[in-house]
Protein backbone atom coordinates (compact mmCIF):
# COMPACT_ATOMS: atom_id res chain seq x y z
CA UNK A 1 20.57 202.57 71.84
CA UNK A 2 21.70 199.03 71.46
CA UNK A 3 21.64 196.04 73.64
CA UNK A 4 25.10 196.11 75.36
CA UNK A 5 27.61 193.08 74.13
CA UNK A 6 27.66 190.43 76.56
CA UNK A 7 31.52 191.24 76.10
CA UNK A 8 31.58 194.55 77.49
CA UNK A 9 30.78 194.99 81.24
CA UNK A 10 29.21 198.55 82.27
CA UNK A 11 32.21 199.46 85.15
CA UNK A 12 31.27 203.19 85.39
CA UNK A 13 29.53 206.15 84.15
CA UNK A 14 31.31 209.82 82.95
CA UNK A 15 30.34 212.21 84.87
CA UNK A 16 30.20 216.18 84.35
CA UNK A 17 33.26 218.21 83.16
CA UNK A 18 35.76 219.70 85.56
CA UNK A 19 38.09 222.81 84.71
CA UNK A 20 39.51 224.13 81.60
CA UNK A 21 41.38 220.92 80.27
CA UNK A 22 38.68 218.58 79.19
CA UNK A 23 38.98 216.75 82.87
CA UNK A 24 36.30 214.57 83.81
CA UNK A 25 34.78 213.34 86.72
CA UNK A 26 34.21 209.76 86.80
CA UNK A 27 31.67 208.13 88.49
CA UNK A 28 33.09 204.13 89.32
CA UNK A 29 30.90 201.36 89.43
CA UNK A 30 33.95 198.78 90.84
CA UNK A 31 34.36 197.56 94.41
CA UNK A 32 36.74 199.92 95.59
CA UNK A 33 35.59 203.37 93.11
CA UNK A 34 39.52 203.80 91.96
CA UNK A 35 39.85 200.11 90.57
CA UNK A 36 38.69 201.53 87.92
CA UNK A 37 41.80 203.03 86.85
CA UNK A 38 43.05 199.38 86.64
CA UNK A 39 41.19 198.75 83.50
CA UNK A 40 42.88 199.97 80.68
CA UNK A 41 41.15 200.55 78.04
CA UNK A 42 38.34 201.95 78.25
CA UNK A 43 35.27 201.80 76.19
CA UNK A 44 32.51 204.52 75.95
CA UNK A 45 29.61 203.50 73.84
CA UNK A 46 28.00 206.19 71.08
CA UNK A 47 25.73 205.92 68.73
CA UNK A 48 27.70 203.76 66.58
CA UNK A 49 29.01 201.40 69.12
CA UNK A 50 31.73 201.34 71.96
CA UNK A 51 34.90 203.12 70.93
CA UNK A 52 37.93 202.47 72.56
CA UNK A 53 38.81 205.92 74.83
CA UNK A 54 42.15 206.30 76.19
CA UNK A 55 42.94 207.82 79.57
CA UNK A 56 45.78 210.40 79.77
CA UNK A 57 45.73 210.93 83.15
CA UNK A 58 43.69 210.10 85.87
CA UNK A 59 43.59 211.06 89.94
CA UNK A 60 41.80 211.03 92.78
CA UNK A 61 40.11 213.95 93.24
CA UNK A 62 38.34 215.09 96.93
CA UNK A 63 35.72 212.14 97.29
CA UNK A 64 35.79 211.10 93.99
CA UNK A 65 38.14 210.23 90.36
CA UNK A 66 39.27 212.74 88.02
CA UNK A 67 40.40 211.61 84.32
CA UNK A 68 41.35 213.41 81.21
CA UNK A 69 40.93 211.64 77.86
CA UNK A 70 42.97 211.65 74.84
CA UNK A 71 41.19 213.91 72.25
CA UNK A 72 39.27 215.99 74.49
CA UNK A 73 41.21 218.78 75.49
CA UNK A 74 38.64 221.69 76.23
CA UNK A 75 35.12 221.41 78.06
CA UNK A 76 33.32 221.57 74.75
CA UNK A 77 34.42 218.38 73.81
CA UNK A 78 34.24 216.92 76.90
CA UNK A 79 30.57 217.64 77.93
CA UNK A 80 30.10 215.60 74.70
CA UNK A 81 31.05 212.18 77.24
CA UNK A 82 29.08 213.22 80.03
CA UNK A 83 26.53 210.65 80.95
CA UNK A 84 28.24 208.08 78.62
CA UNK A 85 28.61 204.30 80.15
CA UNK A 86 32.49 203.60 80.58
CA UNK A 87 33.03 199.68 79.97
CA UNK A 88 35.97 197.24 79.83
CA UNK A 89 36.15 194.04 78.20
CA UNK A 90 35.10 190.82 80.00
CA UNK A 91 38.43 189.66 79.32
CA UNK A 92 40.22 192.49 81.03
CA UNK A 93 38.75 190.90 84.13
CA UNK A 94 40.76 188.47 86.58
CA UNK A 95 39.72 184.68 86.25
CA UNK A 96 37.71 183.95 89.43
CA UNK A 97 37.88 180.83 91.97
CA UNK A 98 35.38 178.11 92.19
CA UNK A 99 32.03 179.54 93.84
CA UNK A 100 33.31 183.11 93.25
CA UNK A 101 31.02 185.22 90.91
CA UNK A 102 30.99 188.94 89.37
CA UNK A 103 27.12 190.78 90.02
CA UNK A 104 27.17 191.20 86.47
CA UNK A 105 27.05 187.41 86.08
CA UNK A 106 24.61 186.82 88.16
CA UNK A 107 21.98 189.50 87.33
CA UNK A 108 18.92 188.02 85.18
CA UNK A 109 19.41 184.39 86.36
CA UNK A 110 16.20 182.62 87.93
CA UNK A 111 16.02 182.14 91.31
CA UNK A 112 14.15 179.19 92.56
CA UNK A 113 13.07 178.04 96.14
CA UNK A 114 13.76 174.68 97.84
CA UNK A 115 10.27 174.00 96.63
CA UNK A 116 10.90 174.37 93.44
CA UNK A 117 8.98 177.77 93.19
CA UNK A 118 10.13 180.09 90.83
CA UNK A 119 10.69 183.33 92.72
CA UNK A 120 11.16 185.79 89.91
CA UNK A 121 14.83 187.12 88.05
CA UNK A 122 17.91 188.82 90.04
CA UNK A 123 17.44 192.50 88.78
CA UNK A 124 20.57 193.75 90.72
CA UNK A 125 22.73 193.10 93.87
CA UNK A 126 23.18 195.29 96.63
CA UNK A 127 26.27 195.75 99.55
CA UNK A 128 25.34 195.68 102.83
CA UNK A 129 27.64 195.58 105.61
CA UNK A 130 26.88 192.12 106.42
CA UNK A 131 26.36 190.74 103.43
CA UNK A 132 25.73 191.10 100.15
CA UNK A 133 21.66 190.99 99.06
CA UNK A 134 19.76 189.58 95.58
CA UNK A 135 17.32 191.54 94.46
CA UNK A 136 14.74 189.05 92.80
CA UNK A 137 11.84 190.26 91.09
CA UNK A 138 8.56 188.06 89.93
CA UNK A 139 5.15 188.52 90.89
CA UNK A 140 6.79 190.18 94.25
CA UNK A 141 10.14 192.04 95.09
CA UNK A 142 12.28 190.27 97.31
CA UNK A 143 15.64 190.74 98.79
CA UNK A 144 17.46 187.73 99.52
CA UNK A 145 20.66 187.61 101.38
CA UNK A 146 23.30 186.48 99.45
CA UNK A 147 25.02 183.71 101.97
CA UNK A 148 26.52 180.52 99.84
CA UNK A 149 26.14 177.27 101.14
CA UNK A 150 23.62 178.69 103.78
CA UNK A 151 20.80 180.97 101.99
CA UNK A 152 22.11 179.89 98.46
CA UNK A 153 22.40 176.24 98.05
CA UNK A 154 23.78 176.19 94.12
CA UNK A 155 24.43 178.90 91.61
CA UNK A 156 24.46 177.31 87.72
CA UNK A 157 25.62 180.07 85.17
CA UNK A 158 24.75 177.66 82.81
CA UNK A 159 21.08 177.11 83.01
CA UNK A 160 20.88 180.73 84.35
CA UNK A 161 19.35 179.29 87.95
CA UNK A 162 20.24 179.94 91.48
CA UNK A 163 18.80 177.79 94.41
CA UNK A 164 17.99 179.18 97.74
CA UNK A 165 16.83 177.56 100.62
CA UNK A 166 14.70 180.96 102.18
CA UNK A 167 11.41 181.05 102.94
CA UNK A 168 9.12 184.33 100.91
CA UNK A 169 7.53 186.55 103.52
């Protein structure tokens, strides 16, 4: 498989078939799991590249979301999408404020100590009910709250570094 574009952002995954119809469950990678439906179009990526998919209908569906997809109208050709990566265009996303970042932009940057010590890469982000924590991986794994201005002292998209002021245990 290809390295994904840096203009598509991974926002979800298709999940198994459900019913007769070519439904499909959905599995949401977004904030709040029906945002997803928000994002219009969709992209699923084969083995030639993403294709644009279009959603027919959509719902929330007992814990989870539901969608049907143009074209695939029996579970035959849906089980063909199952396990695909849904994406949407970085341009489909809202402009942010200042010191406001999306995970996705912050995964793979460098994460360096007040010392100058170069902990290791962000390799994902995790939610926590108090706050949000980086998980930084060099020569150890650590998890570093995620706390701007107190734990994080800059974040610079541009050189791909983020500063903490934390101490490794």
């Amino acid at each position: 498989m290809k390295n994904i574009d840096t203009d598509y952002l991974i926002v979800g995954q298709v999940g198994s078939t459900y019913g007769i119809k070519g439904w499909l469950k959905i599995l949401s990678h977004t904030e709040k799991d029906t945002n997803i439906l928000d994002y219009m179009p969709w992209y699923v990526e084969d083995l030639s590249g993403w294709k644009v998919m279009e959603v027919e209908d959509s719902k929330r569906h007992n814990n989870g979301i539901i969608a049907k997809l143009k074209g695939f109208d029996n579970p035959e050709q849906a089980k063909l999408l199952s396990g695909k990566k849904i994406a949407i265009l970085r341009s489909q996303l809202p402009i942010l404020s200042k010191d406001e970042y999306y995970w996705n932009d912050l995964k793979g940057l460098t994460v360096i100590d007040q010392h100058g010590e170069n902990l290791g890469k962000v390799i994902y982000l995790i939610a926590t009910g108090s706050n949000d924590v980086l998980v930084v991986k060099g020569t150890k794994e650590h998890g570093i709250p995620y706390q701007l201005g107190e734990v994080i002292t800059s974040i610079d998209l541009e050189k791909g570094e983020i500063h903490v002021n934390w101490e490794v245990i």
